[in-house]
C-alpha atoms as a PDB file:
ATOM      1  CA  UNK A   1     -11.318 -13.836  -3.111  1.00  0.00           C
ATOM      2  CA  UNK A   2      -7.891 -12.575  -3.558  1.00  0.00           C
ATOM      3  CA  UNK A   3      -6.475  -8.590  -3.168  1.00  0.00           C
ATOM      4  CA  UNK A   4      -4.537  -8.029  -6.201  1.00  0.00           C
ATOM      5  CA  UNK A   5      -0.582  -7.104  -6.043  1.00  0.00           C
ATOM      6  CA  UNK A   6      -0.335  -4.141  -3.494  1.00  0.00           C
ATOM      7  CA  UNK A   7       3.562  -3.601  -4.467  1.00  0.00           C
ATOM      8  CA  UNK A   8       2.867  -1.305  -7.329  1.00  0.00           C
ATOM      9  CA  UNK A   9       1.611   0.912  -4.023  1.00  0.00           C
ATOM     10  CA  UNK A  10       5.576   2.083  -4.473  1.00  0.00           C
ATOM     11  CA  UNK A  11       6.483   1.223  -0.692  1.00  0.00           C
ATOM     12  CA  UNK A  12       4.292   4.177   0.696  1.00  0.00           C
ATOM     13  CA  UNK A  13       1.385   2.388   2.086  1.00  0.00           C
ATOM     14  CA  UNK A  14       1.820   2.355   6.130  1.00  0.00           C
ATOM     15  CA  UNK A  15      -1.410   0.512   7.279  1.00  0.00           C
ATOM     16  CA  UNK A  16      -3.852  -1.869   5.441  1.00  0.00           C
ATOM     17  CA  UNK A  17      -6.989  -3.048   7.587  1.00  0.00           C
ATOM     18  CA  UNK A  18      -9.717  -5.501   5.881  1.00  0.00           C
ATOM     19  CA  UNK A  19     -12.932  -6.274   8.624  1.00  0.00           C
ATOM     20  CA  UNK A  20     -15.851  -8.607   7.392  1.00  0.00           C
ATOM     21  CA  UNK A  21     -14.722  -9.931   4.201  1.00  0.00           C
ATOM     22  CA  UNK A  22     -15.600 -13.254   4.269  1.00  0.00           C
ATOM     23  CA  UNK A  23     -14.797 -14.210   0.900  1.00  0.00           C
ATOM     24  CA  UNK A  24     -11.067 -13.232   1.149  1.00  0.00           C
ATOM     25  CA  UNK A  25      -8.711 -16.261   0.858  1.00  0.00           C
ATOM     26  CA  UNK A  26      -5.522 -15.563   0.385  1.00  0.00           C
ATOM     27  CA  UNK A  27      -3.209 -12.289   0.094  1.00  0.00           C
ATOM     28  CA  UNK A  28      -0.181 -11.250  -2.126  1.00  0.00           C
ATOM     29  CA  UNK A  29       3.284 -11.533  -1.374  1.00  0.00           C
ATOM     30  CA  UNK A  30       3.760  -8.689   1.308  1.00  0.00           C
ATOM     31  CA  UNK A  31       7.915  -8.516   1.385  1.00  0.00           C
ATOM     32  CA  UNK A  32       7.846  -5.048  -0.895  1.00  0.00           C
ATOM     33  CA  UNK A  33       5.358  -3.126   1.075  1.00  0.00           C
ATOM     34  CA  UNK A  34       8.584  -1.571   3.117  1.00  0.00           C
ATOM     35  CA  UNK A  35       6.393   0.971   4.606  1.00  0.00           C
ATOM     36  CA  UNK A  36       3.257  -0.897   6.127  1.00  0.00           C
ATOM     37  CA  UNK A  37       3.405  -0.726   9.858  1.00  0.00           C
ATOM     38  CA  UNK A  38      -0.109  -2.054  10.350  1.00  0.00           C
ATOM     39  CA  UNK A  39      -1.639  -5.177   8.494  1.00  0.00           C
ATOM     40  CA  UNK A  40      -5.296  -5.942  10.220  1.00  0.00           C
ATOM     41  CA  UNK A  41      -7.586  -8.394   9.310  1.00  0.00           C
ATOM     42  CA  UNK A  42     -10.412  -8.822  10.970  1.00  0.00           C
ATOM     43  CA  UNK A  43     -13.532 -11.184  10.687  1.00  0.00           C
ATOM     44  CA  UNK A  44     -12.209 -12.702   7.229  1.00  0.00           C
ATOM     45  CA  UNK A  45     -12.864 -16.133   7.962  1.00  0.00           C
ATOM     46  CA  UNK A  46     -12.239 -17.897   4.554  1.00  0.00           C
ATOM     47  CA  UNK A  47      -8.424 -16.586   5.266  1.00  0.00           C
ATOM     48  CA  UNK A  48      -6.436 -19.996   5.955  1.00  0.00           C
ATOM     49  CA  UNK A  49      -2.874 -17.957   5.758  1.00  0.00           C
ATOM     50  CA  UNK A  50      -0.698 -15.323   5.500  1.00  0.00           C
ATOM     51  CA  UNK A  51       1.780 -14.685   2.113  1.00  0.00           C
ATOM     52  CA  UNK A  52       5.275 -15.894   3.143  1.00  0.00           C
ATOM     53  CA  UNK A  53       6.854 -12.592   2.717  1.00  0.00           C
ATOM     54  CA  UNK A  54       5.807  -9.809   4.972  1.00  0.00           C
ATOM     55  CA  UNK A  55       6.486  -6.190   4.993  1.00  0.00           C
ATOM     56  CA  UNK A  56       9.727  -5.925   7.274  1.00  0.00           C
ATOM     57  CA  UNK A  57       8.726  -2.789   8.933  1.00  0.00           C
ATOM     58  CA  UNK A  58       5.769  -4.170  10.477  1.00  0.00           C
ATOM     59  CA  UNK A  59       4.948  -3.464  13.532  1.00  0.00           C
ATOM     60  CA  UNK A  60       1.536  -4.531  14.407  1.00  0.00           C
ATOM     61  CA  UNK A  61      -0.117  -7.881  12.747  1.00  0.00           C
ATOM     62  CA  UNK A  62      -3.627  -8.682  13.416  1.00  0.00           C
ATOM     63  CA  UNK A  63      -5.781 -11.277  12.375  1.00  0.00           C
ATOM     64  CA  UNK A  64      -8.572 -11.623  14.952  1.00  0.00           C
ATOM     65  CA  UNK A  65     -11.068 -13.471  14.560  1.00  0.00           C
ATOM     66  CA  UNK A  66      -9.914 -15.223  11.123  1.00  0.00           C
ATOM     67  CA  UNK A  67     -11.433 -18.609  11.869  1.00  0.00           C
ATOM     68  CA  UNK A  68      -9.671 -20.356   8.760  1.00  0.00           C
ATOM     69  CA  UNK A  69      -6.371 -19.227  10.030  1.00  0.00           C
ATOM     70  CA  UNK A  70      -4.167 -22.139  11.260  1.00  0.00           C
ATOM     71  CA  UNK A  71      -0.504 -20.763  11.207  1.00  0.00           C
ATOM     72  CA  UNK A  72       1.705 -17.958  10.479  1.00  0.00           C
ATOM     73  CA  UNK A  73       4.163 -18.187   8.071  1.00  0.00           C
ATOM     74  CA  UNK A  74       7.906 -18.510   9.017  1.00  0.00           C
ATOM     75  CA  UNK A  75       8.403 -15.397   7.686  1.00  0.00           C
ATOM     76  CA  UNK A  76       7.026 -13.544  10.937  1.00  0.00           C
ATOM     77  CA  UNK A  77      10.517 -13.920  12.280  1.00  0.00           C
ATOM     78  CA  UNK A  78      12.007 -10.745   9.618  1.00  0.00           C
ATOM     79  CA  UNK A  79       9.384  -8.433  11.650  1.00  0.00           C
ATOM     80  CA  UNK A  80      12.375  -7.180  13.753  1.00  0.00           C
ATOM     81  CA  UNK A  81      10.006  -4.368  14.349  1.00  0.00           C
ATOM     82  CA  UNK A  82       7.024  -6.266  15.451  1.00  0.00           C
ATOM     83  CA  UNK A  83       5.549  -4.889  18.598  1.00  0.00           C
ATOM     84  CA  UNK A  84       1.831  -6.448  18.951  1.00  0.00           C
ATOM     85  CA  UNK A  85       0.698  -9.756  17.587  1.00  0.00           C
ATOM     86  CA  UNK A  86      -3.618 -10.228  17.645  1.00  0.00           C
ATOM     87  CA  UNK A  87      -4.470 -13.446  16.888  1.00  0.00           C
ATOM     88  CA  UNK A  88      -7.834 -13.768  19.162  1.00  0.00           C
ATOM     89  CA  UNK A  89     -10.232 -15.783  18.075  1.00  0.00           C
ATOM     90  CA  UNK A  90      -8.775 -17.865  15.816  1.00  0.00           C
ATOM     91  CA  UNK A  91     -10.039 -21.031  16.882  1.00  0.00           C
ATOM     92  CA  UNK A  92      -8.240 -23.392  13.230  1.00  0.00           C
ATOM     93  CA  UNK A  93      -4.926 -21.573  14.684  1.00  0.00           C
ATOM     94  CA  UNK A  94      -2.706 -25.159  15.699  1.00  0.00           C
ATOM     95  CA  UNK A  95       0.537 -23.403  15.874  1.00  0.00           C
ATOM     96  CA  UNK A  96       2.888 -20.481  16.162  1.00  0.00           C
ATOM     97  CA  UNK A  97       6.514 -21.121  13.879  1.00  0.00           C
ATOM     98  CA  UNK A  98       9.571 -21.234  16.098  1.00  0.00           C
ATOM     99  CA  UNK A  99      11.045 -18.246  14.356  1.00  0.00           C
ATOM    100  CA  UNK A 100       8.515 -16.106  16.532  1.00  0.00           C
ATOM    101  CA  UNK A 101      11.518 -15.685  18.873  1.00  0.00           C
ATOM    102  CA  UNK A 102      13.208 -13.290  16.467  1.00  0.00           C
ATOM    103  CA  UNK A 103      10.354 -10.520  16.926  1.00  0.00           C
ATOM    104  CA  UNK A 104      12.114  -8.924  19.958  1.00  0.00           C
ATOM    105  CA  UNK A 105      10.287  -5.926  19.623  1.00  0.00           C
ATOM    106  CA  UNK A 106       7.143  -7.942  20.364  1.00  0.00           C
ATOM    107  CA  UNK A 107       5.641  -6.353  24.146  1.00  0.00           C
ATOM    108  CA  UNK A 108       1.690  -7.839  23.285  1.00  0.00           C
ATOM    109  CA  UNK A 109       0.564 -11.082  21.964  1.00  0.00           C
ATOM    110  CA  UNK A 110      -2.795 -12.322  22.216  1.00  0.00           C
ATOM    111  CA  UNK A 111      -3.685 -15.803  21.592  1.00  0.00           C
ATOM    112  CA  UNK A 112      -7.283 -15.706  23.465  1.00  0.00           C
ATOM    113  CA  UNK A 113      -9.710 -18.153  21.982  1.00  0.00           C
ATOM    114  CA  UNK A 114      -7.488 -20.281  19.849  1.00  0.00           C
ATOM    115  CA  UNK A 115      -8.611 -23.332  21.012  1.00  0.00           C
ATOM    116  CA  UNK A 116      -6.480 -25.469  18.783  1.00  0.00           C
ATOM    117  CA  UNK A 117      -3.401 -24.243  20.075  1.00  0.00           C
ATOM    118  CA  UNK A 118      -1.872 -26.561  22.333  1.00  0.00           C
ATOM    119  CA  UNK A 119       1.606 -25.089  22.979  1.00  0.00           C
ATOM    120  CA  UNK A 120       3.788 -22.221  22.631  1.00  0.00           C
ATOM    121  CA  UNK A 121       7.153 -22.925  20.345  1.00  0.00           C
ATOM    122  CA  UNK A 122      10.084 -22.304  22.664  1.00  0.00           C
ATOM    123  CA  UNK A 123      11.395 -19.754  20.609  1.00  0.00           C
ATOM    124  CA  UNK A 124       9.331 -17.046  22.428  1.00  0.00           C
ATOM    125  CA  UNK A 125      11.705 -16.803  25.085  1.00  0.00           C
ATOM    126  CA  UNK A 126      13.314 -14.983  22.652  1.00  0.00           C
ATOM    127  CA  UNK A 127      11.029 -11.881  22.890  1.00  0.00           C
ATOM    128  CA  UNK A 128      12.602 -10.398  25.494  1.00  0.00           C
ATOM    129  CA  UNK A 129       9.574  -7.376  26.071  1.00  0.00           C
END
């Protein structure tokens, strides 16, 4: 139901993908993964959130098809780096944080199928890609 502490990884895991499990609920503080570029989750629909710390040098966050999932933390706004933001399919998503205007790396975001989200924060005009 829960990964245990990845932090002891020693900052050298780059990418960390999870597909199909279910059970998963929640997920460790990410803030001292420094290297992870790549956090994917797909299909883990007991998954309501992310940890409010995540690894600053992310670049792409997925979590398609996460059908728990109803918001991403404030903390998405430290991804300086953040290039491509999946978030299709998840239909419990209500909102996006205002701090998504920080990411002004971000080029791709796709919000197809998240049928509970009924407007865009105004802070995206911020992403400038």
């Amino acid at each position: 139901k829960r990964l245990p502490d990845l932090s002891r990884s020693g900052g050298t895991l780059r990418e960390l993908r999870m597909n199909g499990c279910s059970a998963l609920e929640s997920l460790p503080s990410l803030g001292k993964m420094e290297a992870c570029q790549e956090l994917y989750l797909a299909g883990c629909s007991s998954l309501a959130s992310l940890p409010l710390e995540l690894p600053p040098a992310l670049q792409l966050l997925g979590a398609k098809e996460c059908t728990a999932f109803t918001t991403l933390p404030e903390a998405i706004g430290t991804c300086a780096q953040l290039k491509e933001l999946e978030l299709a399919g998840c239909t419990a998503l209500t909102s996006l944080p205002d701090t998504i205007g920080r990411c002004e790396a971000l080029a791709a975001l796709n919000l197809c199928g998240c049928t509970s989200l009924a407007s865009l924060p105004g802070g995206l005009a911020g992403c400038t890609k």
